[in-house]
Protein backbone atom coordinates (compact mmCIF):
# COMPACT_ATOMS: atom_id res chain seq x y z
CA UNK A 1 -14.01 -28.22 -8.07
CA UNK A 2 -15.92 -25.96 -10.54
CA UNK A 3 -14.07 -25.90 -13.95
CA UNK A 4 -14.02 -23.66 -16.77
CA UNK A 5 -14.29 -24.36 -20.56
CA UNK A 6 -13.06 -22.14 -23.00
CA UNK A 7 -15.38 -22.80 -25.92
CA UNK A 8 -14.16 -21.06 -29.44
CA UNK A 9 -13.22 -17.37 -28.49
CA UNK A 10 -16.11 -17.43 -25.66
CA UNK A 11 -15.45 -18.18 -22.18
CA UNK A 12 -18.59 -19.45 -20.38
CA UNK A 13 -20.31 -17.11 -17.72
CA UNK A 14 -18.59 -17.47 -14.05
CA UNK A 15 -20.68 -20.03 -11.89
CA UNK A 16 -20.15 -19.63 -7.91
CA UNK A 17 -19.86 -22.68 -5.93
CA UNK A 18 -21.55 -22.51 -2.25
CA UNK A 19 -17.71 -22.25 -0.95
CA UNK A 20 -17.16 -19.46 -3.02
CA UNK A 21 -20.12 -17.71 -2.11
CA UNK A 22 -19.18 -18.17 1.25
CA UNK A 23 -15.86 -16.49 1.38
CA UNK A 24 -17.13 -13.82 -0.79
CA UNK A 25 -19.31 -13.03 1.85
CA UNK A 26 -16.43 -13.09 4.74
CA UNK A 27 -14.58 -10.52 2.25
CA UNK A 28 -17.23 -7.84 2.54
CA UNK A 29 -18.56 -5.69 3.82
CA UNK A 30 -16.02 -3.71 5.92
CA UNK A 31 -16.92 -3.53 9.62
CA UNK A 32 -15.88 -0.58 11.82
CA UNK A 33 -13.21 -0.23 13.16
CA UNK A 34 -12.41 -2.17 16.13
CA UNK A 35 -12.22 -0.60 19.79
CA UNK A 36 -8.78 0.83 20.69
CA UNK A 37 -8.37 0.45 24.39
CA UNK A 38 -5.05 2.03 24.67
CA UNK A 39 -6.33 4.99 23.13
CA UNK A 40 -8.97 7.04 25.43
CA UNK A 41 -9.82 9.56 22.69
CA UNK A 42 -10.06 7.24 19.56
CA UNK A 43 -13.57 7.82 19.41
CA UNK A 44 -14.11 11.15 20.79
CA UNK A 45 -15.47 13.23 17.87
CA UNK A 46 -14.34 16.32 18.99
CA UNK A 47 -10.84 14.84 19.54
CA UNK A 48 -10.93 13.64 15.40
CA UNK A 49 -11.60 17.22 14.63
CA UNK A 50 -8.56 18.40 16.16
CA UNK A 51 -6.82 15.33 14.67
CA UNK A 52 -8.06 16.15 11.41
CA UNK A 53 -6.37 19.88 11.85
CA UNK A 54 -3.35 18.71 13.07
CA UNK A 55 -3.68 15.82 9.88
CA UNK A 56 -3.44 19.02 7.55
CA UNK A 57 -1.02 21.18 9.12
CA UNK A 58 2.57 21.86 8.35
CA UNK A 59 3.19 23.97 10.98
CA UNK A 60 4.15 21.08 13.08
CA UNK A 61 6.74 19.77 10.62
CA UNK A 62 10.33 21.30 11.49
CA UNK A 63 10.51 23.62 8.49
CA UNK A 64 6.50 24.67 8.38
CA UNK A 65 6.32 22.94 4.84
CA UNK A 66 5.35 19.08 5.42
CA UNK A 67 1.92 17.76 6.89
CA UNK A 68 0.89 14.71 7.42
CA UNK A 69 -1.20 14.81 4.21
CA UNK A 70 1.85 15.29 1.69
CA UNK A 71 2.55 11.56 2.12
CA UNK A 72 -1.34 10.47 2.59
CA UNK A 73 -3.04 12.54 0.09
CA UNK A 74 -7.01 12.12 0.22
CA UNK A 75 -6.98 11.91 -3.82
CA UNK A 76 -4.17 9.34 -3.90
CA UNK A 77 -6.86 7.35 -1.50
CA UNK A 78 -4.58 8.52 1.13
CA UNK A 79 -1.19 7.73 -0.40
CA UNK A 80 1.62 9.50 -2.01
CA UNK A 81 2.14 8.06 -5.60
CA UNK A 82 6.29 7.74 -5.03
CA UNK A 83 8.19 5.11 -4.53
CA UNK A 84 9.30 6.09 -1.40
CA UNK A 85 8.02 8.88 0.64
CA UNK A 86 9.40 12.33 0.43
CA UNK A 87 9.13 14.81 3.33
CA UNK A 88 12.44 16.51 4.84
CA UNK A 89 14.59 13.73 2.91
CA UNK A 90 14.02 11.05 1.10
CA UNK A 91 12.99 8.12 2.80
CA UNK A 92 13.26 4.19 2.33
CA UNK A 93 9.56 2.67 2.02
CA UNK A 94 6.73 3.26 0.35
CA UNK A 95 3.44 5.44 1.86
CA UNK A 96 0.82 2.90 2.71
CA UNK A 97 -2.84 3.94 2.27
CA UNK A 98 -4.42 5.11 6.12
CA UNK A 99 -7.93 3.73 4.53
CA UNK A 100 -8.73 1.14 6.59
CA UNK A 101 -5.62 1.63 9.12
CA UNK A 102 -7.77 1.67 12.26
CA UNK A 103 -8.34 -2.44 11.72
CA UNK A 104 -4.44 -3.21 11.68
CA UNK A 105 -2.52 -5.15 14.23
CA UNK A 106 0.64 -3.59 13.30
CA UNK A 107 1.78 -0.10 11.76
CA UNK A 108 4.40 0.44 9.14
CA UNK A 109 6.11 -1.80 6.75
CA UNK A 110 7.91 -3.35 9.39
CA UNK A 111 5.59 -3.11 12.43
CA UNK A 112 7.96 -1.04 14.84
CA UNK A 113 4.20 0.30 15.97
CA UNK A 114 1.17 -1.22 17.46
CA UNK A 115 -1.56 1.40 17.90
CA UNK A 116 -2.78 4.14 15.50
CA UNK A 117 -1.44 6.67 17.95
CA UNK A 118 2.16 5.07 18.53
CA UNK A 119 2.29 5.13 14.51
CA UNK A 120 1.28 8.73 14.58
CA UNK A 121 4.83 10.07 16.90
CA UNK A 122 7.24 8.49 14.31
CA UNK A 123 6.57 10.21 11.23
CA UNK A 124 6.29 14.17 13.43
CA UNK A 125 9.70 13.46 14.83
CA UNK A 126 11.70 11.27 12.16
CA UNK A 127 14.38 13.46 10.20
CA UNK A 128 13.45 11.98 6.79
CA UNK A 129 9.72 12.67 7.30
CA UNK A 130 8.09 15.54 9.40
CA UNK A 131 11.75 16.26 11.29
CA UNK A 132 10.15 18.43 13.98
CA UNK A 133 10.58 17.74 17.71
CA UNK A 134 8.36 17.33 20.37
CA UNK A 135 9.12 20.37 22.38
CA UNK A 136 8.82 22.81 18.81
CA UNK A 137 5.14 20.77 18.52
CA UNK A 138 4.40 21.61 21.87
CA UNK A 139 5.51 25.25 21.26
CA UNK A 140 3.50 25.72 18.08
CA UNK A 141 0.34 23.92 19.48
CA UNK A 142 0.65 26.75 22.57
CA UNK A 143 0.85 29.66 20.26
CA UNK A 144 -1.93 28.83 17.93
CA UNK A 145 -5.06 29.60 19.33
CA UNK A 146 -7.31 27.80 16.92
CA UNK A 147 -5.30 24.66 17.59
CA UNK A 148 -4.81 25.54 21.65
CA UNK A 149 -8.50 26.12 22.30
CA UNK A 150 -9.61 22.75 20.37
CA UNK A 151 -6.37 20.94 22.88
CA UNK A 152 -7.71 22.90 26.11
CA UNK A 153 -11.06 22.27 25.31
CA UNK A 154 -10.26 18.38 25.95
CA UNK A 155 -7.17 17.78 28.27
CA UNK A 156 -7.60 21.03 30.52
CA UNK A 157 -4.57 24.14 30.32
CA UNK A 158 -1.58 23.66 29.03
CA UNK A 159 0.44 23.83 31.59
CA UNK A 160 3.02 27.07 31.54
CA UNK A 161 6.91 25.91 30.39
CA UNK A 162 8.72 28.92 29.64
CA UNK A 163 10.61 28.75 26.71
CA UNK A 164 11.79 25.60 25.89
CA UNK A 165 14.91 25.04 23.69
CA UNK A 166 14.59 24.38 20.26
CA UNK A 167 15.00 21.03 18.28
CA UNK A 168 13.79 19.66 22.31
CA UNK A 169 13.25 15.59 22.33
CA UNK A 170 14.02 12.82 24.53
CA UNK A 171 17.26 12.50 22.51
CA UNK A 172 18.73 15.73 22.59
CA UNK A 173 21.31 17.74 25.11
CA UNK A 174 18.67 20.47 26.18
CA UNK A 175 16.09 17.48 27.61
CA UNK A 176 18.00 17.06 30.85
CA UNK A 177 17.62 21.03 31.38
CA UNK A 178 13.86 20.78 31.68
CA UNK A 179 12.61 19.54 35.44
CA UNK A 180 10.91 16.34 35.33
CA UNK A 181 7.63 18.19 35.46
CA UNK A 182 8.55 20.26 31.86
CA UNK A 183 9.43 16.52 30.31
CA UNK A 184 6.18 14.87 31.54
CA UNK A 185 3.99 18.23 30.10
CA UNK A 186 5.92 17.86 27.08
CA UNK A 187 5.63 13.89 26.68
CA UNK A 188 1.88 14.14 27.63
CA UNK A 189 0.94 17.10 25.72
CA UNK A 190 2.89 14.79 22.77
CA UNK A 191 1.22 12.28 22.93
CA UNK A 192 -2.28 13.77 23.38
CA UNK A 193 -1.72 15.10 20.06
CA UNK A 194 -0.85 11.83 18.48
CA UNK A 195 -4.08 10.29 20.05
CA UNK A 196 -6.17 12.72 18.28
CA UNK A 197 -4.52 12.07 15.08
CA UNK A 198 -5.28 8.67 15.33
CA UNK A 199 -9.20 9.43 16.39
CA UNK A 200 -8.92 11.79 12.85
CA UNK A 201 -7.71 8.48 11.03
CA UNK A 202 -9.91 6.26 12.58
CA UNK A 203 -12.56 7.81 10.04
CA UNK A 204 -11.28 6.99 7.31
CA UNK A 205 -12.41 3.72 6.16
CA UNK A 206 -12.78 2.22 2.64
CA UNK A 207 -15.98 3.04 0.48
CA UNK A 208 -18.28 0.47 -0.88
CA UNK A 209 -16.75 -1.36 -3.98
CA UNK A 210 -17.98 -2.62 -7.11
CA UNK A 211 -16.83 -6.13 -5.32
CA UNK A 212 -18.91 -4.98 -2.41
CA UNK A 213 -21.86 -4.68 -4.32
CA UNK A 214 -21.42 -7.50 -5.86
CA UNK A 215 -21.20 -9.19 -2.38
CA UNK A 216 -24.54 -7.77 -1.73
CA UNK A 217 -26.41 -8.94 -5.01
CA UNK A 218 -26.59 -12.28 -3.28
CA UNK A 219 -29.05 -11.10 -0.62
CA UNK A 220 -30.94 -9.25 -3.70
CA UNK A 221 -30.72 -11.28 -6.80
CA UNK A 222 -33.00 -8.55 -8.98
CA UNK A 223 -30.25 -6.12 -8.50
CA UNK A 224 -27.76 -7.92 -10.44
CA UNK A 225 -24.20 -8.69 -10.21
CA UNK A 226 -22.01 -5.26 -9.87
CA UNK A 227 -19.06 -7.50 -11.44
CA UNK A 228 -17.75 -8.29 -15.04
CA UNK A 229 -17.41 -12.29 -15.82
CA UNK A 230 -13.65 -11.18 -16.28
CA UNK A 231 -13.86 -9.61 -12.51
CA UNK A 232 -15.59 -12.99 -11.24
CA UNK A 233 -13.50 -15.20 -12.81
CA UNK A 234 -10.29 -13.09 -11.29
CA UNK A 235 -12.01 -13.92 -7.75
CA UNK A 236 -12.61 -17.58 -8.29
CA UNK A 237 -8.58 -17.49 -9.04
CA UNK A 238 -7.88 -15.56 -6.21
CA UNK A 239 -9.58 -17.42 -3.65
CA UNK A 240 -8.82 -20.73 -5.37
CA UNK A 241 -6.19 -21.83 -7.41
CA UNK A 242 -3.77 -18.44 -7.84
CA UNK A 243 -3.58 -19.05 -3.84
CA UNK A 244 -3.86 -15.53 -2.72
CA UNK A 245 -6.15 -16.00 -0.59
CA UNK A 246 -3.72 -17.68 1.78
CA UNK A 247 -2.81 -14.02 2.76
CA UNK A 248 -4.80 -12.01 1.63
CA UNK A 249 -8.35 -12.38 3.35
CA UNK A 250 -11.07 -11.01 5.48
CA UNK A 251 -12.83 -7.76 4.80
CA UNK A 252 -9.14 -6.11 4.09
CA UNK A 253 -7.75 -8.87 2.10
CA UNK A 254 -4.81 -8.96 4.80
CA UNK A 255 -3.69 -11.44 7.50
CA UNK A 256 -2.10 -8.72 9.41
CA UNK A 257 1.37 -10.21 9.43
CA UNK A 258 4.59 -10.13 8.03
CA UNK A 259 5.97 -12.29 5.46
CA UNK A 260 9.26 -12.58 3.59
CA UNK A 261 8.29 -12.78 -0.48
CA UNK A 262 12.24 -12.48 -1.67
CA UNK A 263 12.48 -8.88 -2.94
CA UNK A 264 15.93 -8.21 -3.81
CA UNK A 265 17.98 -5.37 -3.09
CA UNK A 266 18.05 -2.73 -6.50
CA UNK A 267 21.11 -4.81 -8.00
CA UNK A 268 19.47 -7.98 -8.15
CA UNK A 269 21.66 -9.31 -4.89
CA UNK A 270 19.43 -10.20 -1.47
CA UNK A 271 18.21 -7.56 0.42
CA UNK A 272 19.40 -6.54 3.34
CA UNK A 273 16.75 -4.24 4.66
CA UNK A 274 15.54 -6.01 8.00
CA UNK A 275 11.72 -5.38 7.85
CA UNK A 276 10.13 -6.77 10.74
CA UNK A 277 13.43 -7.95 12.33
CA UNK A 278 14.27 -4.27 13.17
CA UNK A 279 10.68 -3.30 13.65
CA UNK A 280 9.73 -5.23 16.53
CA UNK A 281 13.01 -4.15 18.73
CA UNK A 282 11.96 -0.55 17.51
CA UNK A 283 8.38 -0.90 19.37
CA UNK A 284 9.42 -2.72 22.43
CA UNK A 285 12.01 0.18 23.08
CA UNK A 286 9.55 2.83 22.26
CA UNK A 287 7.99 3.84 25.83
CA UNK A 288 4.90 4.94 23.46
CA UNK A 289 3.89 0.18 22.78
CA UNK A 290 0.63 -0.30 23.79
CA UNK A 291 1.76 -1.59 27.41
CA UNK A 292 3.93 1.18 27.69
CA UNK A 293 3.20 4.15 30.78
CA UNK A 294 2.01 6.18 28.15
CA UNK A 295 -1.03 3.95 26.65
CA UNK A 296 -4.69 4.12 28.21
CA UNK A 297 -5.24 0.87 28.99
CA UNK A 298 -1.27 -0.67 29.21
CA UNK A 299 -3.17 -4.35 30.59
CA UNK A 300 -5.66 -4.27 27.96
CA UNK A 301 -5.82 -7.53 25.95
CA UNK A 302 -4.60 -5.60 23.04
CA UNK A 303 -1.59 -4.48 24.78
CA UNK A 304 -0.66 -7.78 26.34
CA UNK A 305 -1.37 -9.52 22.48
CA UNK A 306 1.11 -7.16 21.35
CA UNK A 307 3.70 -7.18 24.33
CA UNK A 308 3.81 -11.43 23.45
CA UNK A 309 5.02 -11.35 19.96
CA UNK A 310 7.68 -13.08 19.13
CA UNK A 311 10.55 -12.69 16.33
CA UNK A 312 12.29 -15.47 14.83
CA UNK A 313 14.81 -15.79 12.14
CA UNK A 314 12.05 -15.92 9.76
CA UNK A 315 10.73 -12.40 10.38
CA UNK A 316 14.19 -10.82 9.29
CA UNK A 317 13.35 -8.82 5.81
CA UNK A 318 9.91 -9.77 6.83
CA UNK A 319 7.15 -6.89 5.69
CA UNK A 320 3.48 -6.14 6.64
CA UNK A 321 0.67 -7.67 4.19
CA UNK A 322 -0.97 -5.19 3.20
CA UNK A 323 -4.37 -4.30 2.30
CA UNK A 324 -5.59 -4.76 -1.25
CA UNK A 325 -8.50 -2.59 -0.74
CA UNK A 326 -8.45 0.72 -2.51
CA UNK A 327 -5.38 -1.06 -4.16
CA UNK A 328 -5.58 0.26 -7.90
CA UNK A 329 -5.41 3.53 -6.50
CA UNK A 330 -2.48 3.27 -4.32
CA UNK A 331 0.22 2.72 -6.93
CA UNK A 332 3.07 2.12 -6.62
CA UNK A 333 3.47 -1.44 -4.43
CA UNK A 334 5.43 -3.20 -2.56
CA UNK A 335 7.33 -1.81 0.80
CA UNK A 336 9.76 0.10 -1.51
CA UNK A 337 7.75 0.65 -4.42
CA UNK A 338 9.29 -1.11 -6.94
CA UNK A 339 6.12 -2.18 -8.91
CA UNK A 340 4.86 0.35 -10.98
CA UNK A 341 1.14 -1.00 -12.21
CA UNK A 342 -0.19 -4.18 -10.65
CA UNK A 343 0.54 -6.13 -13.99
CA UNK A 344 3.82 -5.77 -12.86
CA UNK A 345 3.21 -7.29 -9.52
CA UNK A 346 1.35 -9.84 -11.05
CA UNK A 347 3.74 -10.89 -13.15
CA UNK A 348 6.42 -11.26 -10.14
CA UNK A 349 4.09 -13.70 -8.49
CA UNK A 350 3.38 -14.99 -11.93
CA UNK A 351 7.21 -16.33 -12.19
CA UNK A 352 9.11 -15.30 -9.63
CA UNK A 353 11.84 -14.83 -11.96
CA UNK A 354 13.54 -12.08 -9.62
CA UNK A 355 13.47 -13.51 -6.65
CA UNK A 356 16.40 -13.39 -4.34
CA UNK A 357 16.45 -15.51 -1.13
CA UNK A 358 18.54 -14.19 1.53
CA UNK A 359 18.49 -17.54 4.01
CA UNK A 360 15.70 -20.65 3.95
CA UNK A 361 13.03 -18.90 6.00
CA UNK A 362 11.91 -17.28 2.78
CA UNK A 363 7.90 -18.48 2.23
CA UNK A 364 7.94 -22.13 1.42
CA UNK A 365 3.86 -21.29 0.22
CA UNK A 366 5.45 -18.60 -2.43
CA UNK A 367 5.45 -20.30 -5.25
CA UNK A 368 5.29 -19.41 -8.95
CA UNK A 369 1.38 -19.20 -10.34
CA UNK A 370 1.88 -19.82 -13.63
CA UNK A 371 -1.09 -18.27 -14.91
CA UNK A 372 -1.52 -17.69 -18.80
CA UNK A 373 -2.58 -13.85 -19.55
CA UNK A 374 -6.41 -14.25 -20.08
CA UNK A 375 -6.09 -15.34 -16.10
CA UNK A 376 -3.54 -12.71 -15.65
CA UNK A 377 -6.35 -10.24 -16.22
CA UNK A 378 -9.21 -11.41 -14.68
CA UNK A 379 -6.79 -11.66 -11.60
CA UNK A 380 -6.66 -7.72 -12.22
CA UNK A 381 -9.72 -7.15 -13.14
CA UNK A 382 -10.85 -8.90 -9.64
CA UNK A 383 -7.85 -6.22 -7.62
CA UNK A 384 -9.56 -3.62 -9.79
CA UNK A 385 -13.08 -3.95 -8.60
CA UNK A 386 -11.95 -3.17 -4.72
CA UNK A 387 -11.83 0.75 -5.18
CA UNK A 388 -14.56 2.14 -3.26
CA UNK A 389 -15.88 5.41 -3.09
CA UNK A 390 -13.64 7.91 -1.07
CA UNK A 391 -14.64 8.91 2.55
CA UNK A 392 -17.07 11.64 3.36
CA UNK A 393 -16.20 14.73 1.70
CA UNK A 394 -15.60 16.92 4.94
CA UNK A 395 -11.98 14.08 5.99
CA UNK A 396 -10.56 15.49 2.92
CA UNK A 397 -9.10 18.54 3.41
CA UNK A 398 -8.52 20.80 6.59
CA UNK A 399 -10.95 22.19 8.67
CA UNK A 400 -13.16 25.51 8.14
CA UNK A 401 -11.97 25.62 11.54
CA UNK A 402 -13.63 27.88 14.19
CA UNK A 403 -13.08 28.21 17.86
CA UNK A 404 -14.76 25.23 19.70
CA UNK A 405 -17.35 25.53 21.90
CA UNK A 406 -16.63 25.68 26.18
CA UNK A 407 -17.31 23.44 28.23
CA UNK A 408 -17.69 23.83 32.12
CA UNK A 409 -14.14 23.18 33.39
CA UNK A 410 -15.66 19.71 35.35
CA UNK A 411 -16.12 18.24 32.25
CA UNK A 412 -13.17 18.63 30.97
CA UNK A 413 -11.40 15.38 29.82
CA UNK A 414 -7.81 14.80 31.02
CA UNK A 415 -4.75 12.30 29.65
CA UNK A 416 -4.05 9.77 32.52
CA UNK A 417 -0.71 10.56 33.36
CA UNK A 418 1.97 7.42 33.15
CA UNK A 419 2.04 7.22 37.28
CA UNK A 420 -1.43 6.68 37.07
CA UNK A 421 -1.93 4.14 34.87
CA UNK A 422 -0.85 0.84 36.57
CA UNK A 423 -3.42 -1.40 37.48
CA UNK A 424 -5.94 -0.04 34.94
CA UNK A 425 -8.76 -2.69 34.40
CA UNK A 426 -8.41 -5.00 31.27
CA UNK A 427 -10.27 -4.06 28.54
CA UNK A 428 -10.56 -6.27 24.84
């Protein structure tokens, strides 16, 4: 193990073992995103650009006020800045960043989605975010001509309903008016939508980083290191004896999973939020999981990875790891937000003073670092260093839109419908 010596009010330069070097290098750079079977359109570019209009538009929110972009703002690196979102109410978790969603497992705090796309029909329809319905989306798509042309122009006509009852979802009184042709236009029209916002967010990666750079000095020793000694020595502690690493790895410093760190509940007692306990039986319900009738490729790997997840007691007040990349812009942390700087989420692992276990499936790995503050800050400085440049200046706002260009009707690209896709061929 690689010691360092604090020498009278000078701490040596930061030397990298081989180890270190090696996981520095499995930490960068990002890849792309990985393929998403169950989503035909993810990488259709002309889908992404009516994602990326839909992204921006309040029109499909129930009152015409609330996009997608008031809780993932591009100059919040995609988040909102609150505590907990605010859209048509007040809602109960934090705004994750989107940069770098398209290499998740799982989506939200609690994981009650497993594509990009499934993600994407929560937030339109819940009554604390977006609080539209899927018929009023359907409506507004079908009288905007901008938006209709870009939909026609990749899943055919939209098919004539009439005029379908306001506030229209699965849920509602009206829905068992409409003839089972009406709900499947509706459903499919829905969820085309929701793939193309996905194929938009797919995009939008994270931008090189300092720690990137840094990464990349190794190949190219004349170029220097893009870190501070303070920034090194904050990885060496990271990766090493602060323990981090243990969940926070890879490319997006994130296992992907869901783990119970003891949060309590505003009045110091345990929490009783249910996290991933409540998320999971929130997907397999949803007939929009990846092995659902609605996904592209329901027998993909992907699908069947997801479909076998299992939830124990220890997943109860579980919540998703998230990324640290991007993370000094994406204040505040935590699934509720109750950190206001990451010194103050530091100091939390630091002691775990406030702590409140709820039963003994808590992590048994959690324990407190007991760092003294000149580590305390090289520990930040490292977090600091993984802000990377934004993405590409044209994701960042709504589209100078103009009509889209026709294509001969026989290449027009159609949604499977649900009958159709049984028996689809396994993809990864």
């Amino acid at each position: 193990m690689l010691y360092l010596f604090i020498l009278p009010a000078v701490l040596m330069a930061p030397t990298l073992t081989e180890d270190q070097i090696r996981t520095a290098r499995s930490m960068s750079p990002v890849p792309p995103p990985p393929s998403s079977p169950t989503n035909a359109m993810a990488d259709d570019p002309a889908a992404a650009l009516l994602g990326q209009s839909l992204f921006f538009e309040p029109g499909i929110s129930g009152k015409g006020t609330t996009s997608c972009s008031s809780c993932h703002q591009p100059t919040l690196a995609f988040s909102d800045g609150r505590h907990v979102s605010t859209g048509a109410g007040v809602g109960i978790r934090n705004a994750p960043t989107l940069l770098g969603a398209a290499h998740q497992r799982w989506f939200f705090w609690d994981g009650r989605a497993d594509s990009l796309w499934m993600q994407a029909t929560h937030p339109i329809e819940d009554p604390l975010e977006m609080n539209a319905a899927r018929g009023d989306v359907v409506q507004f798509i079908a009288h905007t001509p901008q938006l209709r042309r870009r939909y026609e122009s990749l899943f055919g006509p939209i098919p004539e309903l009439g005029a379908l009852p306001a506030g229209l979802t699965p849920e509602s009184e009206q829905w068992n008016s409409l003839t089972s042709t009406q709900q499947q236009s509706v459903n499919e029209i829905f969820v085309n939508l929701c793939k193309c916002l996905a194929a938009y967010e797919r995009q939008l990666q994270p931008g090189d980083s300092d720690f990137d750079r840094w990464v990349a000095s190794f190949e190219s020793p004349d170029a220097g290191p893009a870190l501070s000694d303070s920034a090194i020595r904050g990885f060496q502690l990271f990766t090493g004896d602060a323990g981090c690493w243990q969940c926070h790895f890879g490319p997006l410093l994130s296992d992907r999973e869901f783990h119970d760190l003891g949060l309590p509940a505003p009045d110091g007692s345990p929490s009783t939020d249910p996290g991933r306990g409540e998320g999971y039986a929130t997907l397999r319900a949803s007939s929009f999981r990846a092995d659902g009738p609605w996904s592209d490729a329901p027998e993909s790997r992907a699908a069947r990875r997801a479909a076998a997840a299992r939830i124990g007691p220890e997943h109860w007040g579980a919540f998703r790891t998230p990324s640290l990349r991007n993370v000094a812009l994406t204040a505040p942390y935590m699934h509720d937000g109750r950190f206001a700087s990451i010194a103050e989420v530091l100091e939390f692992y630091n002691t775990l003073e406030t702590q409140a276990r709820r039963h003994h499936h808590a992590e048994d790995v959690l324990q407190p670092l007991n760092l003294n503050a000149a580590q305390l800050a090289d520990l930040e400085a490292f977090l600091r260093s993984l802000s990377g440049a934004p993405p590409a200046t044209h994701l960042l706002g709504p589209l100078q839109d103009t009509p889209p260009t026709a294509i001969p009707g026989d290449q027009i690209r159609h949604s499977t419908p649900p009958a159709a896709t049984k028996g689809a061929p396994i993809h990864e």
